[in-house]
N, C-alpha and C. Protein backbone atom coordinates (compact mmCIF):
# COMPACT_ATOMS: atom_id res chain seq x y z
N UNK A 1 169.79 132.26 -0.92
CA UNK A 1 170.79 131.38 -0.42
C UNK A 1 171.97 131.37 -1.37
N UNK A 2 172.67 132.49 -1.45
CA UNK A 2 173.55 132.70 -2.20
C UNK A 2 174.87 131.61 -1.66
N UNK A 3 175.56 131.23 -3.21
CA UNK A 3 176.86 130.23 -2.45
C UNK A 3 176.40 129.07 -2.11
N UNK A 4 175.43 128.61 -2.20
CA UNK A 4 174.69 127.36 -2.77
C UNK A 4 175.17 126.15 -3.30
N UNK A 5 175.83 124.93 -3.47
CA UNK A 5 176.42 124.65 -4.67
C UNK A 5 174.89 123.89 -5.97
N UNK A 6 173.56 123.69 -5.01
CA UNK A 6 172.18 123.26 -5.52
C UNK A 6 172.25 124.51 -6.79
N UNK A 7 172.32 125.88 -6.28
CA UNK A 7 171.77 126.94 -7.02
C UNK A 7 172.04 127.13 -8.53
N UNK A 8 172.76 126.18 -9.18
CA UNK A 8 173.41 126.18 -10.28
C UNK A 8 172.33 124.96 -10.87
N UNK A 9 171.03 124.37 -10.61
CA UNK A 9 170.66 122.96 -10.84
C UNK A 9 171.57 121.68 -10.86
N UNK A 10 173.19 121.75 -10.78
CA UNK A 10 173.45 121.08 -11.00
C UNK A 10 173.85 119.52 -9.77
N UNK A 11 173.02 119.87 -8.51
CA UNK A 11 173.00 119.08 -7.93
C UNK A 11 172.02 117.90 -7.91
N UNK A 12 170.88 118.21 -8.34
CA UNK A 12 169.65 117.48 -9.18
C UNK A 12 170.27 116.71 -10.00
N UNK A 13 170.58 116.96 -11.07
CA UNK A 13 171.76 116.32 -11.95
C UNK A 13 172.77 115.07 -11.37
N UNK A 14 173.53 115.05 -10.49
CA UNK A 14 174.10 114.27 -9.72
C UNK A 14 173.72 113.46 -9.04
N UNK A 15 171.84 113.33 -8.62
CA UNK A 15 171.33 112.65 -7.89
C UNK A 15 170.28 111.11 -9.17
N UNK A 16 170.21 112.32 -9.95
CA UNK A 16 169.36 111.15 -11.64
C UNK A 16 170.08 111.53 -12.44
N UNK A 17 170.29 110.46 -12.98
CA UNK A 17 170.54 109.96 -13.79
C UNK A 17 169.08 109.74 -15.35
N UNK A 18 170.13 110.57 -16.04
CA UNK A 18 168.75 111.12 -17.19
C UNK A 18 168.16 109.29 -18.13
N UNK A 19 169.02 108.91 -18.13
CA UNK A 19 168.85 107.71 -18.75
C UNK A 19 167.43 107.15 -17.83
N UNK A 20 168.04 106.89 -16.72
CA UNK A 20 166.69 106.57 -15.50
C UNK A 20 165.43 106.83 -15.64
N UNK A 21 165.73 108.45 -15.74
CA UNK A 21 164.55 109.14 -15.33
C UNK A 21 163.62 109.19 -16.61
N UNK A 22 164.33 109.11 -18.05
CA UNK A 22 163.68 108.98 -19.41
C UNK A 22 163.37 107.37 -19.40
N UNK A 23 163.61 106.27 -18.61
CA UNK A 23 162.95 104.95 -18.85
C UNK A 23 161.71 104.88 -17.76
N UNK A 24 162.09 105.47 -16.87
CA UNK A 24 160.71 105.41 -16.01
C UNK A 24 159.99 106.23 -16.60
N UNK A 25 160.20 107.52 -17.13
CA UNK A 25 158.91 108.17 -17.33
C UNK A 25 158.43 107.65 -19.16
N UNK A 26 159.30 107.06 -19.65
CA UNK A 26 158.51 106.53 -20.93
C UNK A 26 157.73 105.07 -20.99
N UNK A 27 158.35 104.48 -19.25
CA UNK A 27 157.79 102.97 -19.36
C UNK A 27 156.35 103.54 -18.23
N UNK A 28 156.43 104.62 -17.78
CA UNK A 28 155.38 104.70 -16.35
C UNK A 28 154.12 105.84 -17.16
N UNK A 29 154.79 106.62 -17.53
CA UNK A 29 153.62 107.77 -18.15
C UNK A 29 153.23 107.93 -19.82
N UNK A 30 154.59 108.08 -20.85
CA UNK A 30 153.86 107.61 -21.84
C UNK A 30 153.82 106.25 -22.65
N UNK A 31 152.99 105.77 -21.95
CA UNK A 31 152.89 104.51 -22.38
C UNK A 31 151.62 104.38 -23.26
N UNK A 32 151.21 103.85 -24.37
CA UNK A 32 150.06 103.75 -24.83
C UNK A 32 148.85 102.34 -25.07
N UNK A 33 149.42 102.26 -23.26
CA UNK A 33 148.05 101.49 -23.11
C UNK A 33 146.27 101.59 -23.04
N UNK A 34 145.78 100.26 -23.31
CA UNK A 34 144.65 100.77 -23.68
C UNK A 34 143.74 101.12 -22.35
N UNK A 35 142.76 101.85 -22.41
CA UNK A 35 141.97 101.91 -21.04
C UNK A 35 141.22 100.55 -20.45
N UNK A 36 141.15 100.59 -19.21
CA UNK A 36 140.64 99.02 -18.75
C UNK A 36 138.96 99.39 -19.72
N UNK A 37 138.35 97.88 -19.84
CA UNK A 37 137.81 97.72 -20.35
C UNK A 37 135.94 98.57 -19.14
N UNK A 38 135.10 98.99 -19.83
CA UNK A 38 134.16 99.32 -18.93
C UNK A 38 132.96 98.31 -18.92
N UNK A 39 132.85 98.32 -17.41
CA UNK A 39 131.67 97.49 -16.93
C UNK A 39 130.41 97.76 -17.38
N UNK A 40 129.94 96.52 -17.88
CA UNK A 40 128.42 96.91 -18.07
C UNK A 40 127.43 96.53 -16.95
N UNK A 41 126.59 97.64 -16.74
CA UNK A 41 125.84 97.79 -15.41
C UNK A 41 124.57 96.30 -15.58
N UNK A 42 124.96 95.89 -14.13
CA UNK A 42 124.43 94.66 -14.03
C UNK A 42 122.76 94.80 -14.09
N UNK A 43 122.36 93.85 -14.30
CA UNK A 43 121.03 93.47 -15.01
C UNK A 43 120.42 93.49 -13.17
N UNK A 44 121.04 93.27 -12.30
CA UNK A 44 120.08 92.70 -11.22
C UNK A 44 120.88 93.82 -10.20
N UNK A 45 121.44 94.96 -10.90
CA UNK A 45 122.12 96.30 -9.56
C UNK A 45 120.53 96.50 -9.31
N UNK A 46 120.87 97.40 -7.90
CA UNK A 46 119.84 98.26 -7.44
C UNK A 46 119.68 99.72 -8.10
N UNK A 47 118.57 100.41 -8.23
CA UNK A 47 118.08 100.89 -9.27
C UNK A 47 119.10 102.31 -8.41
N UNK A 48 118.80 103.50 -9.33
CA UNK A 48 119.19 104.83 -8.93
C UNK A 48 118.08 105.09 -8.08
N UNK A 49 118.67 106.04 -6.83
CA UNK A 49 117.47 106.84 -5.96
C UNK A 49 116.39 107.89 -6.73
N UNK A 50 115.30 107.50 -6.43
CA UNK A 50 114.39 108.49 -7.75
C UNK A 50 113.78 109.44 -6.50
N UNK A 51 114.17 109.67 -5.29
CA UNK A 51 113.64 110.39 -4.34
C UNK A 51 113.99 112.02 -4.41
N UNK A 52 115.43 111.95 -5.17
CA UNK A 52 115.94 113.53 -5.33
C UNK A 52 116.51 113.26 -7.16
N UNK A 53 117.15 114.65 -7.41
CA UNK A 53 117.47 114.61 -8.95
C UNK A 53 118.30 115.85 -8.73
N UNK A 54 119.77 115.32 -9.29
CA UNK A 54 120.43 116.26 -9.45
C UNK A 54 120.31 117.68 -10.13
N UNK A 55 120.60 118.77 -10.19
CA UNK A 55 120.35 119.42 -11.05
C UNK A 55 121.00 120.57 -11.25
N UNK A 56 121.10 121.73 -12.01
CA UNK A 56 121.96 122.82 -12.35
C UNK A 56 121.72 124.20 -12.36
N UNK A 57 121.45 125.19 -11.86
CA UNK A 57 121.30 126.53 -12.11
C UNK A 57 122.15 127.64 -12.03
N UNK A 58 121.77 128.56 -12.24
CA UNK A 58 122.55 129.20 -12.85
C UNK A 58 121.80 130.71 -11.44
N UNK A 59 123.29 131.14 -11.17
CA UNK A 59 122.95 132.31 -9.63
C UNK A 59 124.15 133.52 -10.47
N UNK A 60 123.72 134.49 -10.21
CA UNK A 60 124.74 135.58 -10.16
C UNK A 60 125.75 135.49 -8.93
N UNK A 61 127.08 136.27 -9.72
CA UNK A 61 127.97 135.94 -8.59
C UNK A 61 127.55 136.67 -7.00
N UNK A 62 126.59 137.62 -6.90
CA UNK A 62 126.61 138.24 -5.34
C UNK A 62 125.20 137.54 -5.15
N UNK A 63 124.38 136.84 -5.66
CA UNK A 63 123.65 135.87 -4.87
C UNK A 63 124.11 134.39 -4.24
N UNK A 64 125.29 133.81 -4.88
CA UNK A 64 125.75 133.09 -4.46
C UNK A 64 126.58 133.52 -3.72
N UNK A 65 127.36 134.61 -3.28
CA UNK A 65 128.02 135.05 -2.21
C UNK A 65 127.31 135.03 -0.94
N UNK A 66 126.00 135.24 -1.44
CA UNK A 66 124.88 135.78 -0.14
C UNK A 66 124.48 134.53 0.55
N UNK A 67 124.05 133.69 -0.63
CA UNK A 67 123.81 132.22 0.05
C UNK A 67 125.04 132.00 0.91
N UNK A 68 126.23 131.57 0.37
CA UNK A 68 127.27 131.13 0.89
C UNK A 68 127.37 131.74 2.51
N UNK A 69 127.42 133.00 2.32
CA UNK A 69 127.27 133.85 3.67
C UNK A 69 126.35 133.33 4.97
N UNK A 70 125.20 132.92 4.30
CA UNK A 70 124.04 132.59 5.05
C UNK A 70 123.90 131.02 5.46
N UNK A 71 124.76 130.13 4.16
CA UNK A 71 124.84 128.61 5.02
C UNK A 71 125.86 128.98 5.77
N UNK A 72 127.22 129.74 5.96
CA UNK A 72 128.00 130.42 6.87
C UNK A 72 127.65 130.65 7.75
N UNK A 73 126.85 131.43 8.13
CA UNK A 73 126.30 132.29 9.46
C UNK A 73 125.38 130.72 9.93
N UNK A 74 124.57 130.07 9.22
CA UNK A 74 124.01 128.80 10.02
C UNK A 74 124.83 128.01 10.79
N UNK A 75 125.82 127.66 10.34
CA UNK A 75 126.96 126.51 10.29
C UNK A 75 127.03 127.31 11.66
N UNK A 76 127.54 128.70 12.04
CA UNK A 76 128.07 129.43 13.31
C UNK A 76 127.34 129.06 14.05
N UNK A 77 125.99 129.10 14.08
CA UNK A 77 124.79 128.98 14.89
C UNK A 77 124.67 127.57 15.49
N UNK A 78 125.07 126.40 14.83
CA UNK A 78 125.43 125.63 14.92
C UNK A 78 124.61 124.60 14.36
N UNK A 79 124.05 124.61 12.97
CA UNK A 79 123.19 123.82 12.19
C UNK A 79 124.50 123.51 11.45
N UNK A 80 125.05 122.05 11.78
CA UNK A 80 126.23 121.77 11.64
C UNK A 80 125.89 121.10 9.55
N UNK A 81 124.72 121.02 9.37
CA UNK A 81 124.43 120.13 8.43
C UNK A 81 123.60 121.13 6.82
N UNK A 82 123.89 122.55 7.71
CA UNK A 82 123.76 123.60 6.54
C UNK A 82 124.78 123.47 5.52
N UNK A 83 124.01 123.38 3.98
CA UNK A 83 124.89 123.51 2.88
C UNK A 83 123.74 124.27 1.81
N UNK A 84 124.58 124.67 0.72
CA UNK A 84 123.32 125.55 -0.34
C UNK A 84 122.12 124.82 -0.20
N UNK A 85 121.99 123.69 -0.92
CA UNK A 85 121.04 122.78 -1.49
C UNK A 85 120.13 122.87 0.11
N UNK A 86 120.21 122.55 1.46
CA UNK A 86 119.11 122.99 2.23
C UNK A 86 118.31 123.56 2.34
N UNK A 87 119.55 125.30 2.01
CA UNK A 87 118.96 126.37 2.62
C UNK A 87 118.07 126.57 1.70
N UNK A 88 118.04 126.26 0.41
CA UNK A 88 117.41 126.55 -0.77
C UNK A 88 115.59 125.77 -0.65
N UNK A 89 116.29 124.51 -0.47
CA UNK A 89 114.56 124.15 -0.01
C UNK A 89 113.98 124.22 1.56
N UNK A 90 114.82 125.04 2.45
CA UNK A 90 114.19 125.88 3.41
C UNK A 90 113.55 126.96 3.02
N UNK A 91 114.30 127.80 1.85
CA UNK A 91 113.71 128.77 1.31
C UNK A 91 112.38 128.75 0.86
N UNK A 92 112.24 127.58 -0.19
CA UNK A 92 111.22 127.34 -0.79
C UNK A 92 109.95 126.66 0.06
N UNK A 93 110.33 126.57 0.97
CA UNK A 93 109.27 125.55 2.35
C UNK A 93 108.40 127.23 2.82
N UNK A 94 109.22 128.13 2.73
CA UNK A 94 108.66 129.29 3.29
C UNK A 94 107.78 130.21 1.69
N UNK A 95 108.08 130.02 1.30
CA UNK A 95 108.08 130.60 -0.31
C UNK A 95 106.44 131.19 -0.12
N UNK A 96 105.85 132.47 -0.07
CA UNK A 96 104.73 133.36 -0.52
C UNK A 96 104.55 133.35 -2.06
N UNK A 97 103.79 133.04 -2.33
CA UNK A 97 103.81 132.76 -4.30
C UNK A 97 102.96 134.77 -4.09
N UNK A 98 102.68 134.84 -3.27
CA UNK A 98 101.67 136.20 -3.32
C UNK A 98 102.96 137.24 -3.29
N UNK A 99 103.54 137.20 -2.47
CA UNK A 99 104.64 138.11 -2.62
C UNK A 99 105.87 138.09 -3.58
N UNK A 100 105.79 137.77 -4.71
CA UNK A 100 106.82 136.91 -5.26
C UNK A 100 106.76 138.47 -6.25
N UNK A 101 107.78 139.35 -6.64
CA UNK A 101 107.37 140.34 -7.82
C UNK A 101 106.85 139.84 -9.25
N UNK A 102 106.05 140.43 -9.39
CA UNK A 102 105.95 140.31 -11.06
C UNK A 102 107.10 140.63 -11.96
N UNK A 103 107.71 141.32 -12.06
CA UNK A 103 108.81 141.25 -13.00
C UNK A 103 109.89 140.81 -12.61
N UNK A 104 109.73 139.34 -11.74
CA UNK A 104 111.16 138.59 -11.67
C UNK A 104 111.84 138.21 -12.70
């Protein structure tokens, strides 16, 4: 957009005012207030769900492609409620401990 009169920045300029824009952003962002104070968890909350447990592993990148692929292709099929964590203990619902290789 050549011939512009914006293209020079100097229409930005004309719209703030630097004074402005250095009191809002020193009264709005660095400000060095303290963090709100944190709640201590009530004596009478309801407990955590002990029915499942989060947890972490570790997949190579083309097995997790494959999963992904495969809660994919479910979702098509129309198991609207496929995600990893399912298919994984669908997997394991089927799981042969006999067929499993020895040098996994």
């Amino acid at each position: 957009m050549a011939g512009r009169e914006d293209d020079t920045g100097l229409g930005a300029a004309r719209v703030l005012d630097a004074d402005e824009v250095q009191g809002v952003l020193s009264g709005s962002f660095y400000t060095a207030e303290p963090s709100p104070p944190r709640r201590a968890r009530r004596l009478d909350a309801e407990p955590k769900p002990a029915h499942y447990k989060v947890i972490c592993i570790s997949l190579y990148n083309r097995d997790l492609e494959r999963l992904d692929g495969l809660v994919d292709e479910l979702k098509a099929r129309g198991v609207t409620k496929a995600n990893r964590s399912a298919l994984i203990r669908a997997a394991l619902d089927q799981l042969d401990l006999d067929r499993v290789p020895r040098g996994l």
